[in-house]
PDB file of N, CA and C in Angstrom:
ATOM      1  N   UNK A   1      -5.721  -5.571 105.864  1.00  0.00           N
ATOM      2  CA  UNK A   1      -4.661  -6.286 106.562  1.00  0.00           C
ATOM      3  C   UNK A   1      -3.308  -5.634 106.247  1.00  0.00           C
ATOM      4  N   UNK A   2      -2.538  -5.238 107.277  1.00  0.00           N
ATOM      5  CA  UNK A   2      -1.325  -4.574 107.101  1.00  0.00           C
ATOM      6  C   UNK A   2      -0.116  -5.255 107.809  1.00  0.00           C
ATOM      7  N   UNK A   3       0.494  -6.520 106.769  1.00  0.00           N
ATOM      8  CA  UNK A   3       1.357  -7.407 107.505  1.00  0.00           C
ATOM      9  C   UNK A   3       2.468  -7.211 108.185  1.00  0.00           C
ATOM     10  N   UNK A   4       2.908  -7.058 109.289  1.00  0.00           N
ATOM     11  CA  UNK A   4       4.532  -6.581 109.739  1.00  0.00           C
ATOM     12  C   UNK A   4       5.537  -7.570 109.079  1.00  0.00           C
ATOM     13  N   UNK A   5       6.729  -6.807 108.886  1.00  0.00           N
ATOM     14  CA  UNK A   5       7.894  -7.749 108.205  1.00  0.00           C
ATOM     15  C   UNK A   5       8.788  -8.041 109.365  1.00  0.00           C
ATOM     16  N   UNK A   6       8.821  -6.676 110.168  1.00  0.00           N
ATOM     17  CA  UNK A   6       9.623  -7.003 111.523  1.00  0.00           C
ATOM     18  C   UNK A   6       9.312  -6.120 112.673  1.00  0.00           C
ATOM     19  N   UNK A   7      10.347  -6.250 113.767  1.00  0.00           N
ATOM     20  CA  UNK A   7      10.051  -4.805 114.836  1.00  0.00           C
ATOM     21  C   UNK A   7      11.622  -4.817 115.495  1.00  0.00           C
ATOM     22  N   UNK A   8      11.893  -4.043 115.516  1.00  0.00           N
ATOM     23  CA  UNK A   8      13.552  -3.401 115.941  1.00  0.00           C
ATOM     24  C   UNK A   8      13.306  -2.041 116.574  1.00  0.00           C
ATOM     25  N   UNK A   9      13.789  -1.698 117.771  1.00  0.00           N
ATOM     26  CA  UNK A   9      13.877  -0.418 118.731  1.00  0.00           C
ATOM     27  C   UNK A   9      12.494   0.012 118.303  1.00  0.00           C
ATOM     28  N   UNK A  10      11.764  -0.497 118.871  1.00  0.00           N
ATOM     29  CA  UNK A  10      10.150  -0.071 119.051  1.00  0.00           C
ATOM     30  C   UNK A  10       9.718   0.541 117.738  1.00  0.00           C
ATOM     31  N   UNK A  11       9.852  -0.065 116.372  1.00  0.00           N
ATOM     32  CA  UNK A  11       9.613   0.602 115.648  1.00  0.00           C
ATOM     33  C   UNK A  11       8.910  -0.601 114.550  1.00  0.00           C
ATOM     34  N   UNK A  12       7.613  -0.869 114.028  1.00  0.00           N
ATOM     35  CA  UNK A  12       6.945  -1.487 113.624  1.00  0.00           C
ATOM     36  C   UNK A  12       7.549  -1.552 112.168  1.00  0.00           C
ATOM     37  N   UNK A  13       7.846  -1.883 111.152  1.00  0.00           N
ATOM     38  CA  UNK A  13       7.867  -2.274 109.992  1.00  0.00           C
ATOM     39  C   UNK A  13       6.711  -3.037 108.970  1.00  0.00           C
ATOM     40  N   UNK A  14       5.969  -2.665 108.428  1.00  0.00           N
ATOM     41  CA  UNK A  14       4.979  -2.999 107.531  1.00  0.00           C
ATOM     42  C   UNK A  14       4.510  -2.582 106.603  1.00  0.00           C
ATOM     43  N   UNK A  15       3.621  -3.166 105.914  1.00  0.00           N
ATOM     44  CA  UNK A  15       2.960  -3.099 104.197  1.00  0.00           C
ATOM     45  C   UNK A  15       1.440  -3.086 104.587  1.00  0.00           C
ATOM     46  N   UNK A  16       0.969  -2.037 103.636  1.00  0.00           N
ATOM     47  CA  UNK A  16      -0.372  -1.848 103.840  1.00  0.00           C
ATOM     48  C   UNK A  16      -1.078  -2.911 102.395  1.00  0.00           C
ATOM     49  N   UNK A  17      -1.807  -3.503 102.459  1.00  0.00           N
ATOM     50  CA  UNK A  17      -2.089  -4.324 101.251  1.00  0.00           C
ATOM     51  C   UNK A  17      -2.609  -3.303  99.714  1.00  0.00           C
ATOM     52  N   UNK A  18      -2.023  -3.560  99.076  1.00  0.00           N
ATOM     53  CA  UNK A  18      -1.991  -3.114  97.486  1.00  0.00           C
ATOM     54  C   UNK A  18      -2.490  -1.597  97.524  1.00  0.00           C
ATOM     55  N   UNK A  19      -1.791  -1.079  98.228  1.00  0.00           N
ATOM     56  CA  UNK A  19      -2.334   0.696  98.423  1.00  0.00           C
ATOM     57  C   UNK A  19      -1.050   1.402  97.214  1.00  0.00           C
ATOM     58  N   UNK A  20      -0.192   0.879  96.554  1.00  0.00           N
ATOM     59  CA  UNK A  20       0.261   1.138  95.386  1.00  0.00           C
ATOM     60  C   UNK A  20       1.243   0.428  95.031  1.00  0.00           C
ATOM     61  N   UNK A  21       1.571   0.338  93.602  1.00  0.00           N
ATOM     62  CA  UNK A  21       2.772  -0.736  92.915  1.00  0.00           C
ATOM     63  C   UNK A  21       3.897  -0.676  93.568  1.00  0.00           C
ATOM     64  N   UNK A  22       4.594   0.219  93.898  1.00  0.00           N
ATOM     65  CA  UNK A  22       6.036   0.750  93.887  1.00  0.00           C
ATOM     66  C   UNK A  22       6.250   0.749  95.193  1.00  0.00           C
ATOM     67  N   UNK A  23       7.482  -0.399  95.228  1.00  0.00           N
ATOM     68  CA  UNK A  23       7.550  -0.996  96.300  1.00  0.00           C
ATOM     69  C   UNK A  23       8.107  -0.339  97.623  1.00  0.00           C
ATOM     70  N   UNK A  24       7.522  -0.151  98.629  1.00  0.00           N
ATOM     71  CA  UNK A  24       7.452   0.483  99.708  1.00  0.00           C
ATOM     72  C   UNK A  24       6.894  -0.076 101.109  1.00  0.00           C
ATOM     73  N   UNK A  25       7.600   0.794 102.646  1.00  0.00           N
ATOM     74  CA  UNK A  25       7.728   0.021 103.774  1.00  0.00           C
ATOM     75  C   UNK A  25       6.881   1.062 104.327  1.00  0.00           C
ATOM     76  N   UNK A  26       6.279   1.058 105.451  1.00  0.00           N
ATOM     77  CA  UNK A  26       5.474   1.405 106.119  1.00  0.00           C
ATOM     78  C   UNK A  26       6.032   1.735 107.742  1.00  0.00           C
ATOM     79  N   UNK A  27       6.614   2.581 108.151  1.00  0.00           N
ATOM     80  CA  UNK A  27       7.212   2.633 110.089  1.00  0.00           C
ATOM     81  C   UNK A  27       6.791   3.271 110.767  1.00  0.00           C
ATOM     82  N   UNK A  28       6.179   2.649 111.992  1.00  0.00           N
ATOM     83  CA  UNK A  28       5.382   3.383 112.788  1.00  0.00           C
ATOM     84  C   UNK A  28       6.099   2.992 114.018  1.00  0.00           C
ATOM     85  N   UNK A  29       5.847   4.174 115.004  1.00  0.00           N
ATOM     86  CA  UNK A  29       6.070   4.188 116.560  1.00  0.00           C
ATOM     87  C   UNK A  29       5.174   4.367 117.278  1.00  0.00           C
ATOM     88  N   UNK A  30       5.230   4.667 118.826  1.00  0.00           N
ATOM     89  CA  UNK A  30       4.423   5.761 119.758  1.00  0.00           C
ATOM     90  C   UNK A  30       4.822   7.101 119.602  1.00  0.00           C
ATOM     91  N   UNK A  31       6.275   7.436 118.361  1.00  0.00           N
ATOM     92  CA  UNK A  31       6.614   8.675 118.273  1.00  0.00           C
ATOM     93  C   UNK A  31       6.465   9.318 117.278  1.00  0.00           C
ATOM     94  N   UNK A  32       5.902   8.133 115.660  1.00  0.00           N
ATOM     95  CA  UNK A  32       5.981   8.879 114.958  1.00  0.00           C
ATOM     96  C   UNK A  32       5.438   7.906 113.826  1.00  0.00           C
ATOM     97  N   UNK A  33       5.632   8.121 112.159  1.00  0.00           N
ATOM     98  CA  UNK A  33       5.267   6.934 111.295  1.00  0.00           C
ATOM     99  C   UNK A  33       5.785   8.026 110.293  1.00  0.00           C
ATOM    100  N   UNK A  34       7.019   6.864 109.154  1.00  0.00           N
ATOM    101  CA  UNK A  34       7.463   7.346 108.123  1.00  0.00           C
ATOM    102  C   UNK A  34       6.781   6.488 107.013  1.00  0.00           C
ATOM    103  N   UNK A  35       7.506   6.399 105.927  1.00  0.00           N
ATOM    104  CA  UNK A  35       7.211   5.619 104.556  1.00  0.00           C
ATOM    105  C   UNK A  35       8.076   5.831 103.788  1.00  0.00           C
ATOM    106  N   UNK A  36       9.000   4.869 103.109  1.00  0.00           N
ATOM    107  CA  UNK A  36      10.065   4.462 102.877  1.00  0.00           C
ATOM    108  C   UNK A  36      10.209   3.934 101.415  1.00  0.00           C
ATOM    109  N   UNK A  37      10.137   4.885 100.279  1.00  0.00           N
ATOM    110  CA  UNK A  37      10.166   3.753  99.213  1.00  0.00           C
ATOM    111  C   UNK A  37      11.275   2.853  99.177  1.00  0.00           C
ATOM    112  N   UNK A  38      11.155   1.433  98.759  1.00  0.00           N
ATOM    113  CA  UNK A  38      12.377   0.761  98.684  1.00  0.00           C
ATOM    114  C   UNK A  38      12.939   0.552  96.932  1.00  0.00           C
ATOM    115  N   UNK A  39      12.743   0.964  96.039  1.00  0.00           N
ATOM    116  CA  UNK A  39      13.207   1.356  95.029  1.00  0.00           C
ATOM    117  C   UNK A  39      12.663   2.687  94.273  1.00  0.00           C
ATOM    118  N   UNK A  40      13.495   3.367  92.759  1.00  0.00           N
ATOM    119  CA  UNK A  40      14.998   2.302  93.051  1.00  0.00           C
ATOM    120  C   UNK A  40      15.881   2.283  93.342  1.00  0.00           C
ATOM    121  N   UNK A  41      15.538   3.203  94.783  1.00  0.00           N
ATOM    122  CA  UNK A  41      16.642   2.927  95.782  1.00  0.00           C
ATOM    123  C   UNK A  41      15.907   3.538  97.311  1.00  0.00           C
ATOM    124  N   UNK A  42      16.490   3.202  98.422  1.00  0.00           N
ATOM    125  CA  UNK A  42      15.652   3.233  99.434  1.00  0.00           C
ATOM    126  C   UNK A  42      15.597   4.905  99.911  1.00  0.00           C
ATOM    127  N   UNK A  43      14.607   5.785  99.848  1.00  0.00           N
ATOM    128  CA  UNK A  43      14.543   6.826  99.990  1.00  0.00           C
ATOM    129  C   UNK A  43      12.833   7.315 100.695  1.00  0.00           C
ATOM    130  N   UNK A  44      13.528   8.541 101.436  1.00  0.00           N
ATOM    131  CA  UNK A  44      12.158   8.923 102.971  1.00  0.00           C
ATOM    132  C   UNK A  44      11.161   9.476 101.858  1.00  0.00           C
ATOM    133  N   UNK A  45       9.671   9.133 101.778  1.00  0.00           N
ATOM    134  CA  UNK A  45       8.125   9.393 100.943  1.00  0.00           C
ATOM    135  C   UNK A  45       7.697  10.354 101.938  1.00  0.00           C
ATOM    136  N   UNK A  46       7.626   9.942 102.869  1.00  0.00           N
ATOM    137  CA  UNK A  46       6.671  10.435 104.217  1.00  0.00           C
ATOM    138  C   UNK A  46       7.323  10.552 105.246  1.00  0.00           C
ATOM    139  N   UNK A  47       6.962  11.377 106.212  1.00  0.00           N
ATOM    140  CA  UNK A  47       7.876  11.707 107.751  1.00  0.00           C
ATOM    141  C   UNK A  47       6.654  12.480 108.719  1.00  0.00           C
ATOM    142  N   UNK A  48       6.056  11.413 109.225  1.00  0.00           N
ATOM    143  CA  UNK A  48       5.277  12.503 110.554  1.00  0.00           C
ATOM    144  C   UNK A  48       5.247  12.370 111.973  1.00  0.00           C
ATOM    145  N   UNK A  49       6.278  13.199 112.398  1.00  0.00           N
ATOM    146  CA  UNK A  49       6.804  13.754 113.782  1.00  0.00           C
ATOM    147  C   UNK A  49       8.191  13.051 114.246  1.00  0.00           C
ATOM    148  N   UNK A  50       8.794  12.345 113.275  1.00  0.00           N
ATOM    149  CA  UNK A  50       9.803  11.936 113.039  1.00  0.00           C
ATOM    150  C   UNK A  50      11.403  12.681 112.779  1.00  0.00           C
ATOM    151  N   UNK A  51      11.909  13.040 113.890  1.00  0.00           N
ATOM    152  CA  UNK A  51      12.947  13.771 114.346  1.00  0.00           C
ATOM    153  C   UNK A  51      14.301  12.975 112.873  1.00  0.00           C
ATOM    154  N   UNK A  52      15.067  14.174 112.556  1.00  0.00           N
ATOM    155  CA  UNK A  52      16.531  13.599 111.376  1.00  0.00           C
ATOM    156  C   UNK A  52      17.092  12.703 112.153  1.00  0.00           C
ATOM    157  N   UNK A  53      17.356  12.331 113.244  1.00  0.00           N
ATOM    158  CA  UNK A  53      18.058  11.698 113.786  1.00  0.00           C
ATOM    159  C   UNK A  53      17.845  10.001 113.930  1.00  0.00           C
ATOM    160  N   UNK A  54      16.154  10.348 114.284  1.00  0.00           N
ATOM    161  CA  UNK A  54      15.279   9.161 113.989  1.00  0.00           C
ATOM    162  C   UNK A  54      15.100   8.931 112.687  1.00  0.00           C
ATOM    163  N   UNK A  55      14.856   9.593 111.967  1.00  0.00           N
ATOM    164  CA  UNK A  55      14.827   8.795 110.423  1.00  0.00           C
ATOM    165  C   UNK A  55      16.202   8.354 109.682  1.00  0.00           C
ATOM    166  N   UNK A  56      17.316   8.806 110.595  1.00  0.00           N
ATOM    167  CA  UNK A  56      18.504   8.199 110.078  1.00  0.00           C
ATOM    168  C   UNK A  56      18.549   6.878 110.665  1.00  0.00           C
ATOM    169  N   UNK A  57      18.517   6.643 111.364  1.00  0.00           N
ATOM    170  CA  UNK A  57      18.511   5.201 112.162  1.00  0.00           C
ATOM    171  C   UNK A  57      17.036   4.443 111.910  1.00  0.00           C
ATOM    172  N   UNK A  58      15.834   5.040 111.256  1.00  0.00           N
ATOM    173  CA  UNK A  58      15.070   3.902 110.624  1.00  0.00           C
ATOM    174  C   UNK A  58      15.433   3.476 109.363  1.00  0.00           C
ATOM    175  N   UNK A  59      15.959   4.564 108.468  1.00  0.00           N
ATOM    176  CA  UNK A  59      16.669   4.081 107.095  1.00  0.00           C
ATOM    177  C   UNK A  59      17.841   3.441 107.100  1.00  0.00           C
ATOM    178  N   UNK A  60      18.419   3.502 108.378  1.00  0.00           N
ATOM    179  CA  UNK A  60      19.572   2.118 108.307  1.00  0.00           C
ATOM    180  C   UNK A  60      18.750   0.982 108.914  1.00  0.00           C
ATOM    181  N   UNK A  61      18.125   0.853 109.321  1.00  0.00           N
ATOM    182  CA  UNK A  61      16.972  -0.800 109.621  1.00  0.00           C
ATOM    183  C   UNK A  61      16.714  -1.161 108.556  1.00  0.00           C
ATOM    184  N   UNK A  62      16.068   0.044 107.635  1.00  0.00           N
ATOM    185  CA  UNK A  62      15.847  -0.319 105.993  1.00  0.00           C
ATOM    186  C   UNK A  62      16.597  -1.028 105.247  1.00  0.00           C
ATOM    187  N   UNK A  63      17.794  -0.494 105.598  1.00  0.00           N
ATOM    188  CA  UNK A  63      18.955  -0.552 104.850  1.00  0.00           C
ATOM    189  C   UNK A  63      19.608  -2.203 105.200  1.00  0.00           C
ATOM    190  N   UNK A  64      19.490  -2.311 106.589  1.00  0.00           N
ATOM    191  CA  UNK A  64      19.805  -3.711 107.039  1.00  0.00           C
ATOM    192  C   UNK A  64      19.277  -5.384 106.519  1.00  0.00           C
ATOM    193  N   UNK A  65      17.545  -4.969 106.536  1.00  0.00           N
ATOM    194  CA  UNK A  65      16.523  -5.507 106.595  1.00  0.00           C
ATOM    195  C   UNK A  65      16.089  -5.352 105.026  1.00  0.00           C
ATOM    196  N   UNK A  66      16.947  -4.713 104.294  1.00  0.00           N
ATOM    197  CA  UNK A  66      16.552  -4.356 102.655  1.00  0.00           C
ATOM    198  C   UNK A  66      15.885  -5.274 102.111  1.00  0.00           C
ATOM    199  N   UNK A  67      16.992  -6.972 102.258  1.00  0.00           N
ATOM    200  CA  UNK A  67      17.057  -8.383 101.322  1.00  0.00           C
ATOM    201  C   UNK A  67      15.106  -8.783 101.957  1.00  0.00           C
ATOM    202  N   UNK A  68      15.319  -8.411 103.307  1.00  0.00           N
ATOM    203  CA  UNK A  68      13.909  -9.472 103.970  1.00  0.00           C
ATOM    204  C   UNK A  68      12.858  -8.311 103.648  1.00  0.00           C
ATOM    205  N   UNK A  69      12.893  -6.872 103.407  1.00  0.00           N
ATOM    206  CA  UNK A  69      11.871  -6.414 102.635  1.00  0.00           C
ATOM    207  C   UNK A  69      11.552  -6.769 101.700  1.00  0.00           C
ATOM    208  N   UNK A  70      11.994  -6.522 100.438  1.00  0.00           N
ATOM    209  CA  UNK A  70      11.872  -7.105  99.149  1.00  0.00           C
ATOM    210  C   UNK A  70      11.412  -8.659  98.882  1.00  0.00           C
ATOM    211  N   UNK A  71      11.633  -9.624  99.796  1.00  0.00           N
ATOM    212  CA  UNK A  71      11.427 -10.661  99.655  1.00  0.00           C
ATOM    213  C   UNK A  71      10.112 -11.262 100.234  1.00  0.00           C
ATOM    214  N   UNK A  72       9.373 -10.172 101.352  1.00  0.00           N
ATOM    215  CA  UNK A  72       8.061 -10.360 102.152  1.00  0.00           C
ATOM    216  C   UNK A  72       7.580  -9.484 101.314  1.00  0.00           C
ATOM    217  N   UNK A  73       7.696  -8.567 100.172  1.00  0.00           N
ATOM    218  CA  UNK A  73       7.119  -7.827  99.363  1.00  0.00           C
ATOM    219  C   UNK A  73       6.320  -8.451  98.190  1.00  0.00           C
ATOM    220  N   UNK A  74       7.399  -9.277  98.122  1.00  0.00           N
ATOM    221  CA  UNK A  74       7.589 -10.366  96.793  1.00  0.00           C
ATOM    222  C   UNK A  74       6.101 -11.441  97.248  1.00  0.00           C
ATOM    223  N   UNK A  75       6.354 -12.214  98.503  1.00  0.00           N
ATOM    224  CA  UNK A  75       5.960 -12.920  98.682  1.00  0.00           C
ATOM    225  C   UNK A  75       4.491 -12.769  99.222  1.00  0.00           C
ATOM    226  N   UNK A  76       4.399 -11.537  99.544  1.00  0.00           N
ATOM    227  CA  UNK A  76       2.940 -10.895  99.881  1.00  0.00           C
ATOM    228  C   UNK A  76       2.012 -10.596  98.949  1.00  0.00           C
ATOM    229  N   UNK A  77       2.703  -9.884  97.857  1.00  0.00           N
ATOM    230  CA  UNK A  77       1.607  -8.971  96.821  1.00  0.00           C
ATOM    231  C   UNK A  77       1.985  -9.698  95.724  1.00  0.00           C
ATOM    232  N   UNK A  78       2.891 -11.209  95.568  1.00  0.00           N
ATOM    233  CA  UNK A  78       2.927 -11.574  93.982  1.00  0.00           C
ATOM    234  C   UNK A  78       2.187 -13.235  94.445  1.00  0.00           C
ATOM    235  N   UNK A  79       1.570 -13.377  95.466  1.00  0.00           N
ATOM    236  CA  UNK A  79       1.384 -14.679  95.752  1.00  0.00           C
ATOM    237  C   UNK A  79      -0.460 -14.688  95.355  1.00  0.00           C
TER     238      UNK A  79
END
């Protein structure tokens, strides 16, 4: 089960269940799919077919959406 946290400009946001400790986002498109650690501090893991331009504008969603990551992180894998 891989829960979405949100979806903004066609771009999926989610957590794959307990695939490792260290807390991290999951973004997928029809164009592409990154991975995002969110500490300890929010920085690009993964990038495939994901243009600089596009991963600047998914790491500001990150960046937006930081508080409601961490907190569906929290509430997913410590429950």
């Amino acid at each position: 089960m891989s829960p979405t946290v949100f979806r903004e400009n066609g771009y999926r946001f989610f957590f794959f269940s307990r695939e490792e400790e260290r807390m991290h986002v999951h973004v997928v498109s029809s164009e592409g799919e990154a991975k995002f650690w969110l500490e300890p501090e929010i920085e690009l893991a993964k990038n495939y077919r994901y243009s600089r331009k596009q991963l600047k504008e998914i790491e500001s969603l990150v960046e937006v959406h930081y508080n409601e990551l961490i907190s569906a992180w929290q509430q997913y894998f410590r429950s």
